[in-house]
C-alpha atoms as a PDB file:
ATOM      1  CA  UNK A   1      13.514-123.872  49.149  1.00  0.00           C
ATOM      2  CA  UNK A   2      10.210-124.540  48.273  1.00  0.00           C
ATOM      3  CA  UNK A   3       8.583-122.433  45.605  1.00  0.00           C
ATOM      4  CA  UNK A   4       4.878-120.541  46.414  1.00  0.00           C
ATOM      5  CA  UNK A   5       3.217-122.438  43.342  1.00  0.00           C
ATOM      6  CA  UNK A   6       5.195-126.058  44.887  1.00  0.00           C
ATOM      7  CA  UNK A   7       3.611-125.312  48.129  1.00  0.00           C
ATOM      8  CA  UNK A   8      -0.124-124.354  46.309  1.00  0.00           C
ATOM      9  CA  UNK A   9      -0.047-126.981  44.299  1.00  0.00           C
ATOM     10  CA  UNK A  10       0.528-129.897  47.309  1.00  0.00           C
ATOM     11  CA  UNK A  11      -1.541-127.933  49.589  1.00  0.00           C
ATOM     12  CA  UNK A  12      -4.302-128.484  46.477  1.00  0.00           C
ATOM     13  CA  UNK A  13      -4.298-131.952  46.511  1.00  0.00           C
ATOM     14  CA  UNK A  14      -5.858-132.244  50.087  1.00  0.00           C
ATOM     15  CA  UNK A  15      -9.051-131.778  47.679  1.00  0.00           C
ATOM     16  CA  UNK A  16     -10.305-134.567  45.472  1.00  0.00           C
ATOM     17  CA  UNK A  17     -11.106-132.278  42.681  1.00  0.00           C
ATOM     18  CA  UNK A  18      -7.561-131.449  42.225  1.00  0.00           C
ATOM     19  CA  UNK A  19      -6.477-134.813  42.846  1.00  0.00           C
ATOM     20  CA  UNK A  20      -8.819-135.781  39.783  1.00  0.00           C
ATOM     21  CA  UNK A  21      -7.578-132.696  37.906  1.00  0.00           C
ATOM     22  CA  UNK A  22      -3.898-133.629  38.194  1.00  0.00           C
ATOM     23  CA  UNK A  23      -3.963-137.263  38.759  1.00  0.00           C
ATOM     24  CA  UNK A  24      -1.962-136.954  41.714  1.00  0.00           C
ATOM     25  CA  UNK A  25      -2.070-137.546  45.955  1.00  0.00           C
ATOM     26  CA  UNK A  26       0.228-137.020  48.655  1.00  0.00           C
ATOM     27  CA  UNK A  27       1.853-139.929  50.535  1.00  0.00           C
ATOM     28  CA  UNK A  28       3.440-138.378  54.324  1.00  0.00           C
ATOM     29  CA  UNK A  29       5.938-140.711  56.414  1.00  0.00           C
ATOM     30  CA  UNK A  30       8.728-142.610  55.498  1.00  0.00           C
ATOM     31  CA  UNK A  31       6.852-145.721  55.780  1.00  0.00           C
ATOM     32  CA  UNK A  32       4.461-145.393  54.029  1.00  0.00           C
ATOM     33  CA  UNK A  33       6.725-143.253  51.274  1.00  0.00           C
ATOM     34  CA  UNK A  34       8.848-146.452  51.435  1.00  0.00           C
ATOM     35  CA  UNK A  35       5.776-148.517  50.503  1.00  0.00           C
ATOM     36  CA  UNK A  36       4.882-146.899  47.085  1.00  0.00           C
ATOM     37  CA  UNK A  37       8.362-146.653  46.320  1.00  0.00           C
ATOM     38  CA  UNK A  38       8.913-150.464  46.038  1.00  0.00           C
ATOM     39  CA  UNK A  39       5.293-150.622  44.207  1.00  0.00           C
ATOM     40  CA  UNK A  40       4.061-149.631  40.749  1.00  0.00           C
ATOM     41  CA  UNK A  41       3.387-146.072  41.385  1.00  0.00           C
ATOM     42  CA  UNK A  42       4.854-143.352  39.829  1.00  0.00           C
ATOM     43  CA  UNK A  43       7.157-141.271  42.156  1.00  0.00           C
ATOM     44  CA  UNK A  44       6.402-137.494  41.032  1.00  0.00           C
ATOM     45  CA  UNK A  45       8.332-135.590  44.016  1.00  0.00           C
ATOM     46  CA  UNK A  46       9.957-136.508  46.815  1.00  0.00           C
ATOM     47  CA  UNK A  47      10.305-133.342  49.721  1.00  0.00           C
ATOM     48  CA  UNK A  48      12.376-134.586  52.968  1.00  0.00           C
ATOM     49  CA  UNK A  49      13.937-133.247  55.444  1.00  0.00           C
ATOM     50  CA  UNK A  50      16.524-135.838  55.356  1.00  0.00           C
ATOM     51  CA  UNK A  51      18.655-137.698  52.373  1.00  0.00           C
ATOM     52  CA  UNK A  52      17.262-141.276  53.515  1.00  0.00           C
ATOM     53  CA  UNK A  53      15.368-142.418  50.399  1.00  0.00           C
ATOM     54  CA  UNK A  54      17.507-144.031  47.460  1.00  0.00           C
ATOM     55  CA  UNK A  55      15.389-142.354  44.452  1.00  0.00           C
ATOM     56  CA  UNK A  56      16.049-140.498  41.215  1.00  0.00           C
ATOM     57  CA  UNK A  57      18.619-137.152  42.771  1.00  0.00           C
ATOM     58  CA  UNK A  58      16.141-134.969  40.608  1.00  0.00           C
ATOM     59  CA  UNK A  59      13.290-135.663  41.935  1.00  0.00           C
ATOM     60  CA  UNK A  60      13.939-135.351  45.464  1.00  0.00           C
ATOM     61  CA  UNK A  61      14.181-131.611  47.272  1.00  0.00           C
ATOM     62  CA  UNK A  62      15.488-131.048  50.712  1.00  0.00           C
ATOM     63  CA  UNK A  63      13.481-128.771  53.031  1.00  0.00           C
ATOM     64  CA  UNK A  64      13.461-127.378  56.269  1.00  0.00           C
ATOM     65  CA  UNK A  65      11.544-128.704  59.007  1.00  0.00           C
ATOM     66  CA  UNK A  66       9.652-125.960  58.826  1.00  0.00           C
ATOM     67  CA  UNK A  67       9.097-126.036  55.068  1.00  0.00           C
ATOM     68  CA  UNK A  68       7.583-129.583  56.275  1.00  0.00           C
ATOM     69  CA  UNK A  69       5.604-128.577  58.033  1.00  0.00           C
ATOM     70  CA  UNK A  70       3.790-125.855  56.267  1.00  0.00           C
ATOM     71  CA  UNK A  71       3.185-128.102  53.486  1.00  0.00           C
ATOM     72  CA  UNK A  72       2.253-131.360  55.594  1.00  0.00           C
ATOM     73  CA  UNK A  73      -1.596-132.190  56.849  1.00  0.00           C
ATOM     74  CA  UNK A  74      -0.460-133.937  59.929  1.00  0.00           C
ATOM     75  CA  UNK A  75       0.385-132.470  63.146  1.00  0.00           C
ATOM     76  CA  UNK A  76       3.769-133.896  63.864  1.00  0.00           C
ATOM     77  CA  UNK A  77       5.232-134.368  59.919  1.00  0.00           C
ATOM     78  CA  UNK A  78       7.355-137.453  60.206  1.00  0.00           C
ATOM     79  CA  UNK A  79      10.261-135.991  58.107  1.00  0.00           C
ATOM     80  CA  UNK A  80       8.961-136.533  53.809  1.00  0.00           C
ATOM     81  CA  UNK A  81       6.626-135.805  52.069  1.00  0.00           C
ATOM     82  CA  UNK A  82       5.924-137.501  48.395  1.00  0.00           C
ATOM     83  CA  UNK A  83       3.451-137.177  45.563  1.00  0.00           C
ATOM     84  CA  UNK A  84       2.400-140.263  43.339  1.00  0.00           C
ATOM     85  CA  UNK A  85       0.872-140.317  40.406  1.00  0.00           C
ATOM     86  CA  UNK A  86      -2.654-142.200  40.408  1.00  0.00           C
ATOM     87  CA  UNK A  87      -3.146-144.919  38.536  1.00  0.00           C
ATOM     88  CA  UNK A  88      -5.347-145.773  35.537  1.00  0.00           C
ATOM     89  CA  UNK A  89      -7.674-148.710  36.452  1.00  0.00           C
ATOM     90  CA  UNK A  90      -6.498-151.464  37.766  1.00  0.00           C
ATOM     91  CA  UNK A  91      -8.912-154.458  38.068  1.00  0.00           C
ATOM     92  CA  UNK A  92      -7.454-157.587  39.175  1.00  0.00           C
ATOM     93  CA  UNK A  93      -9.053-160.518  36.770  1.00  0.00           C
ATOM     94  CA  UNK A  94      -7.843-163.651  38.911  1.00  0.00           C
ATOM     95  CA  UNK A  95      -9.509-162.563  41.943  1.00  0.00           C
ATOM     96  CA  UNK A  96     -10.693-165.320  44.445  1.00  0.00           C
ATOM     97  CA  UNK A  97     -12.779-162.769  47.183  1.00  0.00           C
ATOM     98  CA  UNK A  98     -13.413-159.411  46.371  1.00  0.00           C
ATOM     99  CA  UNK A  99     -15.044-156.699  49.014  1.00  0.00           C
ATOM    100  CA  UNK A 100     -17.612-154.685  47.296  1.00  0.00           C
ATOM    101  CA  UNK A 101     -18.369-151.189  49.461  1.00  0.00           C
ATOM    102  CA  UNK A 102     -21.387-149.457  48.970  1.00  0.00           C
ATOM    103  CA  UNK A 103     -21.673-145.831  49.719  1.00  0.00           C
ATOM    104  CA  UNK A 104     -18.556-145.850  52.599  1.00  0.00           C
ATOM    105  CA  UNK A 105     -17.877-142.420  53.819  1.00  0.00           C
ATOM    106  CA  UNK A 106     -15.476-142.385  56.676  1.00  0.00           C
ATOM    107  CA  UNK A 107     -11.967-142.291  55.473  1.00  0.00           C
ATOM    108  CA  UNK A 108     -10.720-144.159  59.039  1.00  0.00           C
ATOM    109  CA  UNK A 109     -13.170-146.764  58.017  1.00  0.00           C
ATOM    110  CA  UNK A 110     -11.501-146.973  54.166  1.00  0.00           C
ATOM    111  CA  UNK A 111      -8.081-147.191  55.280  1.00  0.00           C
ATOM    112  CA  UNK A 112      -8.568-149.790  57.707  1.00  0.00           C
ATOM    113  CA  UNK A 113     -10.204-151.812  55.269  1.00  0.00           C
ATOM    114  CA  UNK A 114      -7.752-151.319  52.545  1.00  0.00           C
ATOM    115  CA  UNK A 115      -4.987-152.569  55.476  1.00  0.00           C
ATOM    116  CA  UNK A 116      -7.680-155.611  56.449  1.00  0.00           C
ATOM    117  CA  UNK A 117      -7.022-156.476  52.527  1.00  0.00           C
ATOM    118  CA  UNK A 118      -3.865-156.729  52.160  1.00  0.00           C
ATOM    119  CA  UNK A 119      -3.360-158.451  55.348  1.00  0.00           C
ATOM    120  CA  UNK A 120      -5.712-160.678  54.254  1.00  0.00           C
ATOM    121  CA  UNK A 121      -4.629-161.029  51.046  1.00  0.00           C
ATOM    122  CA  UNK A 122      -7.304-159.552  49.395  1.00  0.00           C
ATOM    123  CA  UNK A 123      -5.963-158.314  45.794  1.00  0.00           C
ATOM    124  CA  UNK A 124      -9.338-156.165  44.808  1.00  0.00           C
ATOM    125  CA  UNK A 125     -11.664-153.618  46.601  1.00  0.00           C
ATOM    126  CA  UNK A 126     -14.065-152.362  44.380  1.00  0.00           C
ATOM    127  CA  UNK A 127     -16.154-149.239  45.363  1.00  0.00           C
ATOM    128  CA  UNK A 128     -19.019-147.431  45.082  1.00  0.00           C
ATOM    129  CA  UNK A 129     -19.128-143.828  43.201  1.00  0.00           C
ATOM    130  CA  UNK A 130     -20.016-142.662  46.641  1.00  0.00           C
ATOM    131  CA  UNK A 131     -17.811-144.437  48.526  1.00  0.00           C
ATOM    132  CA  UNK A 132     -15.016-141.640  49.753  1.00  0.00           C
ATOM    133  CA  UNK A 133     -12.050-141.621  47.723  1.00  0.00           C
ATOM    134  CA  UNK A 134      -8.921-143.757  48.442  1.00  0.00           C
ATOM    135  CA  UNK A 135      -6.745-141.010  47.755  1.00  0.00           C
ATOM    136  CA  UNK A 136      -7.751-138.561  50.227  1.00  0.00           C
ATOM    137  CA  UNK A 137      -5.118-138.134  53.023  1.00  0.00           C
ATOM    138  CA  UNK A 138      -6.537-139.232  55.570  1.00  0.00           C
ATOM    139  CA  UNK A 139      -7.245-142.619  53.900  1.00  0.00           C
ATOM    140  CA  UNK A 140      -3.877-142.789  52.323  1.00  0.00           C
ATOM    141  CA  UNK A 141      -2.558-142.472  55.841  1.00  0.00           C
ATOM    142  CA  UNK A 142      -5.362-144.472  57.922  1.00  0.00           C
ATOM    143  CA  UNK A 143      -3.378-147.271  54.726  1.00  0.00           C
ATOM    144  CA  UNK A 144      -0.132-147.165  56.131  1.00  0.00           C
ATOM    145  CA  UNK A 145       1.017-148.155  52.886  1.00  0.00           C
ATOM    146  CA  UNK A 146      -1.482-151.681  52.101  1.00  0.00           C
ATOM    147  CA  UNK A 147      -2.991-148.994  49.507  1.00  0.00           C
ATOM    148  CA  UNK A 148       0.131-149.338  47.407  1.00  0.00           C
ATOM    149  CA  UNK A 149      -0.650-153.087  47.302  1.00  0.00           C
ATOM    150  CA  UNK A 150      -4.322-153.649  46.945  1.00  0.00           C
ATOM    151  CA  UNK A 151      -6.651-152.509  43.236  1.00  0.00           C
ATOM    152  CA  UNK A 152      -9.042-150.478  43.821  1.00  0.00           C
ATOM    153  CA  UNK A 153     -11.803-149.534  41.333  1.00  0.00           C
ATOM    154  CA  UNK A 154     -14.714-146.689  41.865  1.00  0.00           C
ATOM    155  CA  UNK A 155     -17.734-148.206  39.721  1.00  0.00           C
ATOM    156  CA  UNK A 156     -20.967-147.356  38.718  1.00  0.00           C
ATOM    157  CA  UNK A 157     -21.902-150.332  41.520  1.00  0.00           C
ATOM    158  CA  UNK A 158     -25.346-151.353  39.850  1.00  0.00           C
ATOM    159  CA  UNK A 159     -23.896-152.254  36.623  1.00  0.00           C
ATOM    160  CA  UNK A 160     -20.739-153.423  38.019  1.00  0.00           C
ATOM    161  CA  UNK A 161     -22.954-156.468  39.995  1.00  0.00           C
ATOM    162  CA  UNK A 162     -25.122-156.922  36.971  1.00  0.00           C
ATOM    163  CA  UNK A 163     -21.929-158.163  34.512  1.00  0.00           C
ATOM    164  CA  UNK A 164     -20.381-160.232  37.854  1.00  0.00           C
ATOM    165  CA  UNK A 165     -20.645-163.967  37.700  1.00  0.00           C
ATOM    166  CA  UNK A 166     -19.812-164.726  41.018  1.00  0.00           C
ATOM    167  CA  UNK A 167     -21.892-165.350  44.088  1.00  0.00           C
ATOM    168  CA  UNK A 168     -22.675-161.953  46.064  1.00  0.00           C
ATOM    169  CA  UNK A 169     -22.794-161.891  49.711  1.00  0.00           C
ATOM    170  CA  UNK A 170     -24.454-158.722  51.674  1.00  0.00           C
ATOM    171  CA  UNK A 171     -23.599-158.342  54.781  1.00  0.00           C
ATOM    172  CA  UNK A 172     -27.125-157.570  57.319  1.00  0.00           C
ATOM    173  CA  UNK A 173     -28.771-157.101  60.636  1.00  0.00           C
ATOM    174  CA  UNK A 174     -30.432-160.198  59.318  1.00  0.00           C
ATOM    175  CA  UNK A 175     -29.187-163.605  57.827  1.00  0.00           C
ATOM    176  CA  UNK A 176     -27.307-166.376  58.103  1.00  0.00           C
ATOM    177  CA  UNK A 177     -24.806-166.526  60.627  1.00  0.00           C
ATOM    178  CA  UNK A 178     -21.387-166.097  59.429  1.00  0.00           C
ATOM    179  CA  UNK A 179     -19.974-169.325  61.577  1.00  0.00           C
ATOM    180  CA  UNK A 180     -21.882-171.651  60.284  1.00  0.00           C
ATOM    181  CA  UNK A 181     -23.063-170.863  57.104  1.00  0.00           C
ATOM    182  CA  UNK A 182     -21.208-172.686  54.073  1.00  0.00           C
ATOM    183  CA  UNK A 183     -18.756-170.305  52.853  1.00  0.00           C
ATOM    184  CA  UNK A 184     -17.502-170.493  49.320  1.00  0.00           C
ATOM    185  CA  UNK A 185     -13.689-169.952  48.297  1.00  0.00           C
ATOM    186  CA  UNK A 186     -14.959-167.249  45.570  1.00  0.00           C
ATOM    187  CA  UNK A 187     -17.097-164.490  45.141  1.00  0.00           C
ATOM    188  CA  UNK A 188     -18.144-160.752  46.530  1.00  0.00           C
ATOM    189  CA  UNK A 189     -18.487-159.636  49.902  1.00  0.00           C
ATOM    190  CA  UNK A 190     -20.756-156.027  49.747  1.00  0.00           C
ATOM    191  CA  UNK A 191     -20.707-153.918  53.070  1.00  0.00           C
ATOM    192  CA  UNK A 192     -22.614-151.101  53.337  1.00  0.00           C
ATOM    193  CA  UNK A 193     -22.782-147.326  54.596  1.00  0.00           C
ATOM    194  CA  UNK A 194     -22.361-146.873  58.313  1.00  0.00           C
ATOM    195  CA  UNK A 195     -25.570-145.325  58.949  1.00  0.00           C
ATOM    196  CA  UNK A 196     -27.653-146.943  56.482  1.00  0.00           C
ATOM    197  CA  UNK A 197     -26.159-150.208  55.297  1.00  0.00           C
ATOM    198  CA  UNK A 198     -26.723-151.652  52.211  1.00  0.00           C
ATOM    199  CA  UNK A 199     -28.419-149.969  49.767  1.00  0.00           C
ATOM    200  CA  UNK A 200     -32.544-151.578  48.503  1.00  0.00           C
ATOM    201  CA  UNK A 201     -30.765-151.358  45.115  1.00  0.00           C
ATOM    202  CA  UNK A 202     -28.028-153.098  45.613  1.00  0.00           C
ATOM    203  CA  UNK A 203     -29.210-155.367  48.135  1.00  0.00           C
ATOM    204  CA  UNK A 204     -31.610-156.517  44.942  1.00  0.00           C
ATOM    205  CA  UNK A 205     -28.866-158.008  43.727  1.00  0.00           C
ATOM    206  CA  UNK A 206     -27.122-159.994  47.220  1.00  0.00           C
ATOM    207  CA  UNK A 207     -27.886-163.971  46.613  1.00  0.00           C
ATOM    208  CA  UNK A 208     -26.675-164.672  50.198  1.00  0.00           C
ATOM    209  CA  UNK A 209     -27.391-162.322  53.187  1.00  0.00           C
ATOM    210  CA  UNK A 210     -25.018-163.363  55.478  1.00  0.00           C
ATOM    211  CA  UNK A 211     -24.888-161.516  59.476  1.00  0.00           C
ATOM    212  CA  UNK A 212     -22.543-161.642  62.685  1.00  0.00           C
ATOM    213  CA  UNK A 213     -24.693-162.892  65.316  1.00  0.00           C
ATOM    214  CA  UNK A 214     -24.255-160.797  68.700  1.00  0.00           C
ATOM    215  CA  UNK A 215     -23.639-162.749  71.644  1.00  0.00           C
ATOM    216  CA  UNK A 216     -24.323-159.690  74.175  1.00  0.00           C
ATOM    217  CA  UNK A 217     -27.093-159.626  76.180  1.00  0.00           C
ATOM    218  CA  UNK A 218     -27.897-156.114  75.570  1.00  0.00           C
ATOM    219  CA  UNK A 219     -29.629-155.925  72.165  1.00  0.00           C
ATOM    220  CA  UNK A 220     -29.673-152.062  71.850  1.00  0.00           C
ATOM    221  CA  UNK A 221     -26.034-151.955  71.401  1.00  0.00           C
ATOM    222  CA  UNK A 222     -24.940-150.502  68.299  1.00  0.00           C
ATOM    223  CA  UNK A 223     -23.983-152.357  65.360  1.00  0.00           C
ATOM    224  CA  UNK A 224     -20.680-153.167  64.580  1.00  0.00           C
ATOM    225  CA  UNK A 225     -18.303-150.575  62.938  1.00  0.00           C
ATOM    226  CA  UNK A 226     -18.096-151.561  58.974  1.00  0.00           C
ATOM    227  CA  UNK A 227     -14.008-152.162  59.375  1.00  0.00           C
ATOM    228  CA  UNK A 228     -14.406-153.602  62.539  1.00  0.00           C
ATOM    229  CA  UNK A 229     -17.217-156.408  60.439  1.00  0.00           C
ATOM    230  CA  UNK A 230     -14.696-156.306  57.674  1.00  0.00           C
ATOM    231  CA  UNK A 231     -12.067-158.258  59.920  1.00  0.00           C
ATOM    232  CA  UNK A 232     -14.567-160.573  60.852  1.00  0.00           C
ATOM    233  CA  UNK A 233     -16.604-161.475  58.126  1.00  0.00           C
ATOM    234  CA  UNK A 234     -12.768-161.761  56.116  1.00  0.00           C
ATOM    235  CA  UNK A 235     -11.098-164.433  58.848  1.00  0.00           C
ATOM    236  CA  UNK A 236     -13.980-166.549  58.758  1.00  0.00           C
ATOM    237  CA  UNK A 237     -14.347-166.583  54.836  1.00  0.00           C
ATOM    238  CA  UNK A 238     -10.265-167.531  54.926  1.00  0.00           C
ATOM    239  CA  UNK A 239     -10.592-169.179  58.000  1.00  0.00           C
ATOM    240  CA  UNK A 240     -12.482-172.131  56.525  1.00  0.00           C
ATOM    241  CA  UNK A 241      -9.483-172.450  53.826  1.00  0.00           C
ATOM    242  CA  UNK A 242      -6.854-172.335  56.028  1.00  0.00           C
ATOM    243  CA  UNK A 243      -4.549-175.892  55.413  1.00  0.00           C
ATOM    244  CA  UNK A 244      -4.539-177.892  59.040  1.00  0.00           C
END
C-alpha cells in the first residue's frame, strides 16, 4: 500500500522545482520504464501493478490499480510507474551534429525532437535555460523512451556558442535552401521558439542561415512546426552522408 508521503512526494515531481530539489522524474509505461532500465539511469522506485520487470525485489512495490491511478498523470495508467534519478551533466565530446534549441516551450515539441535524435542518431541536444525542461512528464512521455538515450545539457546558450568551434547553422524564414546548400558532416543546428524563432542574440552568432523552401502556393500558411523542421532539416543533413 502506498504511503501518504510516497504518494506526495511522486505527485511533487509533476513540478520542476521539486524535480530540481530532489533530482528526480517520473517515467509511466512499461515501455518506456523498460527503456531507462537497460540505460544509465538510476532506478529509485519501481510501483506496478504487475511483477513484469526483472529489477532489484526492494525496490519495486505492488499496487492496486487504483493506487495507479491516483498517483499516475495520464488518463489510462498503463500498469508502472518508476522514478529515476537525473543525471549530472552529460555532454557528449565526440559529437558529429548537435541540435542547439533556443527558448523551446512546448513539451510535445521537446519530446518529439528528443525521439527525432535518437532516431537519427543524434547523441547531443543542448538547450537553452528557457527551453522547457526534459524532465517534465509530458516530455518524458511525448520521449517514449529516446530520452534515456540522447545527452541533454540546459546552458547558458550565449556563452555556450561563444567557446564552440564548430560551424553554426540557424534555421530561418530566410536563407539558403536546405536541398541544395552544401551541408557539412559536423557542426550545430539552432532552432528557435515557436512563436518567435531565433533569438537577435543568438542569431549574432549563426554563420550559415539555412531555410526550408515552401513549395505551396499559398504563402500565408503558417510556418512549419519546430519538430516537424527538426525531421527535415536532420534527413537532409544525414541524407547527404548516407553510403550508396
Amino acid at each position: 500500500m502506498l504511503s501518504k508521503n510516497q504518494i506526495k512526494l511522486i505527485k511533487s515531481l509533476s513540478q520542476k522545482k521539486h524535480r530540481q530539489q530532489e533530482r528526480l522524474f517520473v517515467v509511466e509505461g512499461i515501455k518506456g520504464i523498460n527503456e531507462f532500465l537497460n540505460s544509465e539511469f538510476e532506478l529509485v522506485c519501481l510501483y506496478t501493478t504487475k511483477p513484469i520487470f526483472d529489477v532489484i525485489d526492494d525496490k519495486v512495490i505492488l499496487i492496486s490499480d487504483t493506487e495507479l491511478n491516483r498517483i499516475s498523470a495520464l488518463k489510462n495508467p498503463n500498469t508502472a510507474l518508476a522514478i529515476f534519478k537525473i543525471p549530472a551533466f552529460r555532454n557528449k565530446l565526440d559529437f558529429d551534429l548537435a541540435i542547439v534549441l533556443d527558448d523551446v516551450r512546448d513539451p510535445g515539441n521537446l519530446g518529439t525532437i528528443i525521439r527525432l535524435c535518437d532516431w537519427y542518431g543524434i547523441k547531443q541536444l543542448i538547450c537553452s535555460e528557457n527551453t522547457v525542461d526534459c524532465y517534465n512528464p509530458k516530455v518524458v512521455q511525448a520521449t517514449m523512451g529516446s530520452l534515456a538515450r540522447v545527452s541533454i545539457n540546459y546552458v547558458n546558450l550565449l556563452e555556450y556558442l561563444k567557446t564552440t568551434n564548430v560551424e553554426i547553422f540557424g534555421t530561418f524564414m530566410k536563407g539558403e535552401n536546405i536541398y541544395t546548400a552544401d551541408l557539412p558532416k559536423k557542426g550545430l543546428i539552432i532552432l528557435g521558439n515557436e512563436a518567435n524563432g531565433i533569438s537577435e542574440v543568438i542569431e549574432d552568432m549563426v554563420d550559415r542561415k539555412i531555410t526550408i523552401p515552401q513549395f505551396g502556393d499559398v504563402k500565408d500558411t503558417e510556418s512549419l512546426n519546430v519538430a516537424n523542421a527538426t525531421a527535415i532539416i536532420l534527413s537532409e543533413f544525414k541524407r547527404r552522408f548516407t553510403e550508396k
